[in-house]
Protein backbone atom coordinates (compact mmCIF):
# COMPACT_ATOMS: atom_id res chain seq x y z
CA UNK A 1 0.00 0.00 0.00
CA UNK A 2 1.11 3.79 -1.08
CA UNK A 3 3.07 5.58 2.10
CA UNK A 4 4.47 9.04 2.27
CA UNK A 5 7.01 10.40 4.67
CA UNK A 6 8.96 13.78 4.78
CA UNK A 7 12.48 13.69 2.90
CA UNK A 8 15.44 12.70 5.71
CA UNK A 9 17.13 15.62 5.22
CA UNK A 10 14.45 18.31 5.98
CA UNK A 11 15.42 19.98 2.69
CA UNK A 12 11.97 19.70 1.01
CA UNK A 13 8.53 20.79 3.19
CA UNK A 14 6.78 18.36 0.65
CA UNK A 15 6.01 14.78 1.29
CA UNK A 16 7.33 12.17 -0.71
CA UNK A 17 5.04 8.87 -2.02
CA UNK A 18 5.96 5.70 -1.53
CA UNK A 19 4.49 3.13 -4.28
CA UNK A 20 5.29 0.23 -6.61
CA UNK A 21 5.46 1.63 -10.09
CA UNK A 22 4.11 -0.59 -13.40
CA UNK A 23 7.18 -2.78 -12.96
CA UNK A 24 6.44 -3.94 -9.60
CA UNK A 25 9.29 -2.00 -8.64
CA UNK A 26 9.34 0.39 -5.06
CA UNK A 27 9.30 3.87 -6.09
CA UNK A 28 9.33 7.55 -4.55
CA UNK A 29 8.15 10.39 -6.33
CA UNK A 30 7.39 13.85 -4.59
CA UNK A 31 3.31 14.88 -3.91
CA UNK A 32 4.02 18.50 -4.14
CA UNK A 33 1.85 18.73 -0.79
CA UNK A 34 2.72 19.75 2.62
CA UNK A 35 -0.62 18.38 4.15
CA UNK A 36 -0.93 14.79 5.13
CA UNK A 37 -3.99 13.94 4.26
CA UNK A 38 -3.34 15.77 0.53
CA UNK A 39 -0.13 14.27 0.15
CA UNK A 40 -1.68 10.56 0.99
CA UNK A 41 -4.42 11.33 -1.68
CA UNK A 42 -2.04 11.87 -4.47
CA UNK A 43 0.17 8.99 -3.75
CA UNK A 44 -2.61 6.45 -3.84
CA UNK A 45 -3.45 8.22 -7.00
CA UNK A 46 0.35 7.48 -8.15
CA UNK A 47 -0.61 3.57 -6.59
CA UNK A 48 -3.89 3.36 -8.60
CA UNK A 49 -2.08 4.12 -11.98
CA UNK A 50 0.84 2.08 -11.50
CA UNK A 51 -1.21 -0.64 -10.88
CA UNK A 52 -3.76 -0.26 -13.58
CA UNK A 53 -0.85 -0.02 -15.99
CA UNK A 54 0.70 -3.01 -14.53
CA UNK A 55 -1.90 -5.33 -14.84
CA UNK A 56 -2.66 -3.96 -18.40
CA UNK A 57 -5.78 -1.70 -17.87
CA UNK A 58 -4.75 1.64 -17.81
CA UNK A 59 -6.88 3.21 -20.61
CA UNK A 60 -6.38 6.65 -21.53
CA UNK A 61 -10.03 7.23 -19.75
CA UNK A 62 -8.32 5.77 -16.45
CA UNK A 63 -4.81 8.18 -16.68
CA UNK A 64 -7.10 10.89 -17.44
CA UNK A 65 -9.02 10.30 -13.87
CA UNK A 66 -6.06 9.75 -12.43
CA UNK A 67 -4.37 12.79 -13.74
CA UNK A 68 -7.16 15.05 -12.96
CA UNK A 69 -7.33 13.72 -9.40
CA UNK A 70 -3.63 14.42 -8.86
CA UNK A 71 -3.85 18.06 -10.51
CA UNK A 72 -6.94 18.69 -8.86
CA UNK A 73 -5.46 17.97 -4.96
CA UNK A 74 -2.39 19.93 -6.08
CA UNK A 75 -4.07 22.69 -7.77
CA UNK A 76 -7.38 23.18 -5.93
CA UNK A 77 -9.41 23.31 -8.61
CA UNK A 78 -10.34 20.95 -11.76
CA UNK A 79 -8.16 19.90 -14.36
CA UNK A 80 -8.94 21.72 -18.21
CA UNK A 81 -9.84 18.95 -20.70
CA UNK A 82 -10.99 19.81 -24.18
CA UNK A 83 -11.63 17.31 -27.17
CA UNK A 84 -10.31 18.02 -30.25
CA UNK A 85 -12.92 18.44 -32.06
CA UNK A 86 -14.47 21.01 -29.51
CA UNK A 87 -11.36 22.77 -29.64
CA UNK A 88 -11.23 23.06 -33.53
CA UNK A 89 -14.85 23.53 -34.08
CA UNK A 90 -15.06 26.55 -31.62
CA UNK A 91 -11.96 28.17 -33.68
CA UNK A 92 -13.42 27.95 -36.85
CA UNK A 93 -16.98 29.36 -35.76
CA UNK A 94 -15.07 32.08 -34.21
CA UNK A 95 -13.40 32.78 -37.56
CA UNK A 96 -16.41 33.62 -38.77
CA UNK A 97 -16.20 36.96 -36.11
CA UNK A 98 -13.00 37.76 -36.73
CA UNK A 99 -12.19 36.48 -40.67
CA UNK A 100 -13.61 37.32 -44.07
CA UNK A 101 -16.02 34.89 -44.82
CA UNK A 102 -14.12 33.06 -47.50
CA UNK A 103 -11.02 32.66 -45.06
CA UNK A 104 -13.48 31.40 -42.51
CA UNK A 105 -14.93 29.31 -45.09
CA UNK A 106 -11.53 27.59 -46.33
CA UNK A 107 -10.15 27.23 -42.96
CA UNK A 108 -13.95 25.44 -41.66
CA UNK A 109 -13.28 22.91 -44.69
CA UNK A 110 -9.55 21.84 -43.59
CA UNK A 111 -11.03 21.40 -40.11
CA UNK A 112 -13.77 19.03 -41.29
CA UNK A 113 -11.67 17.19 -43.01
CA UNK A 114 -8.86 16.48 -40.43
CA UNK A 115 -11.68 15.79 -38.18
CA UNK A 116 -13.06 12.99 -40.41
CA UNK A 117 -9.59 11.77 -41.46
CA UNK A 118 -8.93 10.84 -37.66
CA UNK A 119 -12.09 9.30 -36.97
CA UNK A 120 -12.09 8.75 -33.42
CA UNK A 121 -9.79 10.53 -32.11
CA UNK A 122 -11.26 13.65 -32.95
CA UNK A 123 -12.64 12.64 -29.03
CA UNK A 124 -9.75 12.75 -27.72
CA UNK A 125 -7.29 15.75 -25.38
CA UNK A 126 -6.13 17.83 -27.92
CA UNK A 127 -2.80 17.35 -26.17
CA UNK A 128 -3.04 13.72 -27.58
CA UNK A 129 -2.75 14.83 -30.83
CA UNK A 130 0.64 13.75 -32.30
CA UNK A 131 2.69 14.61 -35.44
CA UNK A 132 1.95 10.98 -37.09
CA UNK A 133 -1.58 12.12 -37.21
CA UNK A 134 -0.93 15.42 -39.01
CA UNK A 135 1.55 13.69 -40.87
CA UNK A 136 -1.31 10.96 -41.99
CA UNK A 137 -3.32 13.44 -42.74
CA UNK A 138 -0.97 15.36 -45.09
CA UNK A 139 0.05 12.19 -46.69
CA UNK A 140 -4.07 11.05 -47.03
CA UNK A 141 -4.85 14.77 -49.00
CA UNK A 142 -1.98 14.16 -51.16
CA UNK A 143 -3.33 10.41 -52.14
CA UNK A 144 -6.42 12.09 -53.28
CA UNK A 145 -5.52 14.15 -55.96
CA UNK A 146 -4.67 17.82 -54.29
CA UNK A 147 -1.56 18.83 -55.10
CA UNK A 148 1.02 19.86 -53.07
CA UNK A 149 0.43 23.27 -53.06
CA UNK A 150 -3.22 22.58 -51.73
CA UNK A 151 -2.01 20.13 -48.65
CA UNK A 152 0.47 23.15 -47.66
CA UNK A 153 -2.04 25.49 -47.57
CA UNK A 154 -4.38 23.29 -45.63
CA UNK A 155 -1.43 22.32 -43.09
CA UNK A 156 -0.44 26.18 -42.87
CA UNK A 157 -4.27 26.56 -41.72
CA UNK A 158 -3.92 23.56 -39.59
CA UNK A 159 -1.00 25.23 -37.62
CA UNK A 160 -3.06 28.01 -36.76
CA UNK A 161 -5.67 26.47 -34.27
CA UNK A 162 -2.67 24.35 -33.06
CA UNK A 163 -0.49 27.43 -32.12
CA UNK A 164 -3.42 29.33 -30.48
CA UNK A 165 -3.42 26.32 -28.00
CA UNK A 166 0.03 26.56 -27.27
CA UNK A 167 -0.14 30.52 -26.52
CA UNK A 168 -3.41 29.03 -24.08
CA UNK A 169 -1.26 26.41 -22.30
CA UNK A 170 -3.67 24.01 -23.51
CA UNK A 171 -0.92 21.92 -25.22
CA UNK A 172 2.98 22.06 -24.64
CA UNK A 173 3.88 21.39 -28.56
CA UNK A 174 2.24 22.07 -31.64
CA UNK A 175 2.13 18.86 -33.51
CA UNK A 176 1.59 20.22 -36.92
CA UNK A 177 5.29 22.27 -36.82
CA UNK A 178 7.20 18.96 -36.50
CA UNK A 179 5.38 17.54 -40.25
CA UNK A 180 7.14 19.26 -43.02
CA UNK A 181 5.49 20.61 -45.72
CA UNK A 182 5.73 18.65 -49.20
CA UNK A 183 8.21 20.00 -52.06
CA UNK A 184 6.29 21.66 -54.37
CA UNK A 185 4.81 20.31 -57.56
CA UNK A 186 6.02 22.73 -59.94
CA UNK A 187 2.84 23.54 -61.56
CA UNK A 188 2.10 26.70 -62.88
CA UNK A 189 -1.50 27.98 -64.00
CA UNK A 190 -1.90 29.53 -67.77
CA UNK A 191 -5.09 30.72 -69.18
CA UNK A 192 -7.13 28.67 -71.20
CA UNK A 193 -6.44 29.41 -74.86
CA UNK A 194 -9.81 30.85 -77.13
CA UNK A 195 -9.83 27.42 -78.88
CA UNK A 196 -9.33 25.48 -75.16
CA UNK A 197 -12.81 27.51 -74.36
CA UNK A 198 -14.66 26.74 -77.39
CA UNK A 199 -14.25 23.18 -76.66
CA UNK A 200 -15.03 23.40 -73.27
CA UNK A 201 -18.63 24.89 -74.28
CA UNK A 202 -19.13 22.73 -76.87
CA UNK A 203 -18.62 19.68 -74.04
CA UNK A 204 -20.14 21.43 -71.57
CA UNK A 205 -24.21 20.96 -69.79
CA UNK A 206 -26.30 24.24 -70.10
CA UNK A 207 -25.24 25.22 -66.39
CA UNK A 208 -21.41 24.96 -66.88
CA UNK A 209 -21.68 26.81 -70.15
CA UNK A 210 -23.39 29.60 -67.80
CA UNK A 211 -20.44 29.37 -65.55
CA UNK A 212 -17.63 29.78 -68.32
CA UNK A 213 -19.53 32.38 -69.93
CA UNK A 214 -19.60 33.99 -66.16
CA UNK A 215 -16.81 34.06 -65.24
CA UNK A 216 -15.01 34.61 -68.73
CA UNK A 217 -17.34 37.83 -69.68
CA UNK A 218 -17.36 38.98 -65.77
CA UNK A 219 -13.85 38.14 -63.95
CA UNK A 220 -15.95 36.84 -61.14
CA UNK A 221 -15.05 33.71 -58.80
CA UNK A 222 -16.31 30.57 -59.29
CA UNK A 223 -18.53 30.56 -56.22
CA UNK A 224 -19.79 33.96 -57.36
CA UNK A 225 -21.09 32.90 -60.05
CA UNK A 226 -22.71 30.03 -59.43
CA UNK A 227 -25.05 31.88 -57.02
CA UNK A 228 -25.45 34.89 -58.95
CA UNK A 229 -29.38 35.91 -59.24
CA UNK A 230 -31.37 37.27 -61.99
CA UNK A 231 -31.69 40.04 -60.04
CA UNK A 232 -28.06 41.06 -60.81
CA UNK A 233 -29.04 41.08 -64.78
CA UNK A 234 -30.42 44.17 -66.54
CA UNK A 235 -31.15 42.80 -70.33
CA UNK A 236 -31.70 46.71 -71.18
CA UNK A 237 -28.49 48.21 -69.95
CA UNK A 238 -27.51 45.57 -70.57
CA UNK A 239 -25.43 45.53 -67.58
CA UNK A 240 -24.33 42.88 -65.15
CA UNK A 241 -23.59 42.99 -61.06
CA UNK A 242 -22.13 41.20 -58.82
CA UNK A 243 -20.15 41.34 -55.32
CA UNK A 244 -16.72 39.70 -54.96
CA UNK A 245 -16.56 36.98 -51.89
CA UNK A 246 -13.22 37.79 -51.27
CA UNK A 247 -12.06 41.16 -50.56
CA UNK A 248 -8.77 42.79 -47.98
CA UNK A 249 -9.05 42.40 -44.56
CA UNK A 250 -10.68 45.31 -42.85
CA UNK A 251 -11.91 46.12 -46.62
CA UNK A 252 -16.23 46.06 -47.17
CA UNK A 253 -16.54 44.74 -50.64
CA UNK A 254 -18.14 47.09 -52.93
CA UNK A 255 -20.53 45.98 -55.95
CA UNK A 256 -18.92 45.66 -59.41
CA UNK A 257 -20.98 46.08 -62.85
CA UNK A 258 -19.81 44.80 -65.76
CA UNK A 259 -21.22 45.88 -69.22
CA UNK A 260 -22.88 42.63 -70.76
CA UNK A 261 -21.22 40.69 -73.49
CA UNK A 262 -23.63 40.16 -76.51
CA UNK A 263 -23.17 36.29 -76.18
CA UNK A 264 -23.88 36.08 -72.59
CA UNK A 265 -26.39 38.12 -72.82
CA UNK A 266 -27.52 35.85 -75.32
CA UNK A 267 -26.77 32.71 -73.33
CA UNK A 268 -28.95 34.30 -70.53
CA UNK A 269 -31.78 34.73 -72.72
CA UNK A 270 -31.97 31.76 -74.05
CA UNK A 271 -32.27 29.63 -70.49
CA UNK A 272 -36.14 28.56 -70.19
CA UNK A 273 -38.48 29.16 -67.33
CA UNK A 274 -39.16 32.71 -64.50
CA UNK A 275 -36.62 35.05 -64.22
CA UNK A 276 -37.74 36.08 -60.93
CA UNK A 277 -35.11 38.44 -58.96
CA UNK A 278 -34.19 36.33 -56.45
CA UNK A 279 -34.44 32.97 -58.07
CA UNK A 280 -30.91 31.90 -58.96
CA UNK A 281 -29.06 31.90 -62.62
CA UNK A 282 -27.85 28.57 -61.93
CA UNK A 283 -30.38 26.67 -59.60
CA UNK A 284 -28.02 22.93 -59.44
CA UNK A 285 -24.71 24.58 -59.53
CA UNK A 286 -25.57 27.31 -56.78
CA UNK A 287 -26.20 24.35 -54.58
CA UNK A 288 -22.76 23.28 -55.13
């Protein structure tokens, strides 16, 4: 049974717990407490462990009782825990406060997906969180198609949540900082050629064909377009408007109109059914 007993030599006003570790073995570790009845409580918290762990049942559940006990006799007061996925979720909706909406956006989707690549353990501390699940992750986004730019960017936002619970003592070591970041691919973006866009509308449904014309005749973002409403079109102008999703930091975005290519303009006329205001241009794609 767990002891305690003041060090020999008076040089320490703590007492000192006396226990058999997971080995079996006899050892003495200091409580941290100057009260008796404290100091007994931690070391048969020290006993409990030990022998959990020796006979092969010391879950994480159990060290985190155990833990928490310990702290909470030392400490006077109840030991933080915080799942990672509570962590990460309330950093991203906070994003949305402090964030333009597409950085909020982009950062929300990394999240969800290194929540659903780890399954599980998305339930667990976030101090439990090690650098071979980053590191799985990074390696599982590469396997399905991104390129390499796209994993670094989505690790870059990864570090972000991870740091912030550093800075909070809620974690001593950031485990996304010790995966490195994969070489880059080399690839470099060129504009489709005039004959590369022909072919593309010739192949494309009647909603994608709206979305090249879109953003070829406008200079808009994908996402912008697809939820653009006929309430942005004026056939008499004919004039076009639209507001970017993505503007500066501290910047309000401000509404851009576009005078109306003849074959979009064309293109819009043509698509059957209401043009009601604030019915969408693209109904299935604005979905997406």
């Amino acid at each position: 049974m767990a002891s305690i007993h003041l060090h020999s030599s008076g040089r320490s006003p703590y007492y000192q717990a006396k226990f058999r570790d997971a080995q079996g073995l006899i050892r003495v570790k200091s409580t941290k407490q100057t009260s008796p009845k404290e100091a007994l409580k931690v070391a048969f918290a020290y006993e409990d462990s030990a022998a959990a762990a020796r006979n092969g049942m010391l879950t994480e559940a159990q060290a985190r009782r155990v833990i928490s006990q310990a702290y909470e006799i030392a400490a006077k007061q109840p030991l933080r825990f915080c799942s990672t996925r509570d962590y990460l979720t309330n950093w991203v909706k906070a994003n949305y406060a402090t964030k333009s909406k597409g950085t909020a956006e982009r950062y929300e989707r990394v999240v969800l997906d290194f929540l659903e690549f780890i399954g599980a353990r998305a339930g667990v501390d976030l101090r439990h969180i090690a650098p071979k699940d980053v590191e799985g992750f990074r390696n599982n986004e590469y396997r399905l198609g991104k390129s390499a730019s796209s994993v670094n960017l989505a690790l870059k936002a990864l570090n972000i949540p991870f740091n912030l619970a550093r800075r909070q003592v809620l974690i001593e070591v950031n485990p996304v900082e010790a995966v490195e970041l994969l070489p880059k691919d080399g690839e470099e973006r060129i504009p489709f050629t005039t004959q590369q866009l022909h072919t593309i509308l010739k192949t494309a449904d009647t909603e994608w064909k709206g979305m090249v014309l879109l953003g070829y005749y406008t200079g808009a973002r994908l996402e912008v377009c697809a939820k653009m409403k006929w309430g942005t079109v004026d056939f008499e102008t004919p004039l076009i408007r639209f507001t970017p999703n993505k503007v500066r930091r501290g910047k309000k975005a401000k509404e851009i109109v576009c005078p109306m290519h003849a074959e979009l303009a064309e293109y819009l006329r043509s698509l059957p059914g209401p043009k009601h205001p604030n019915s969408f241009i693209l109904p299935h794609l604005s979905s997406r």
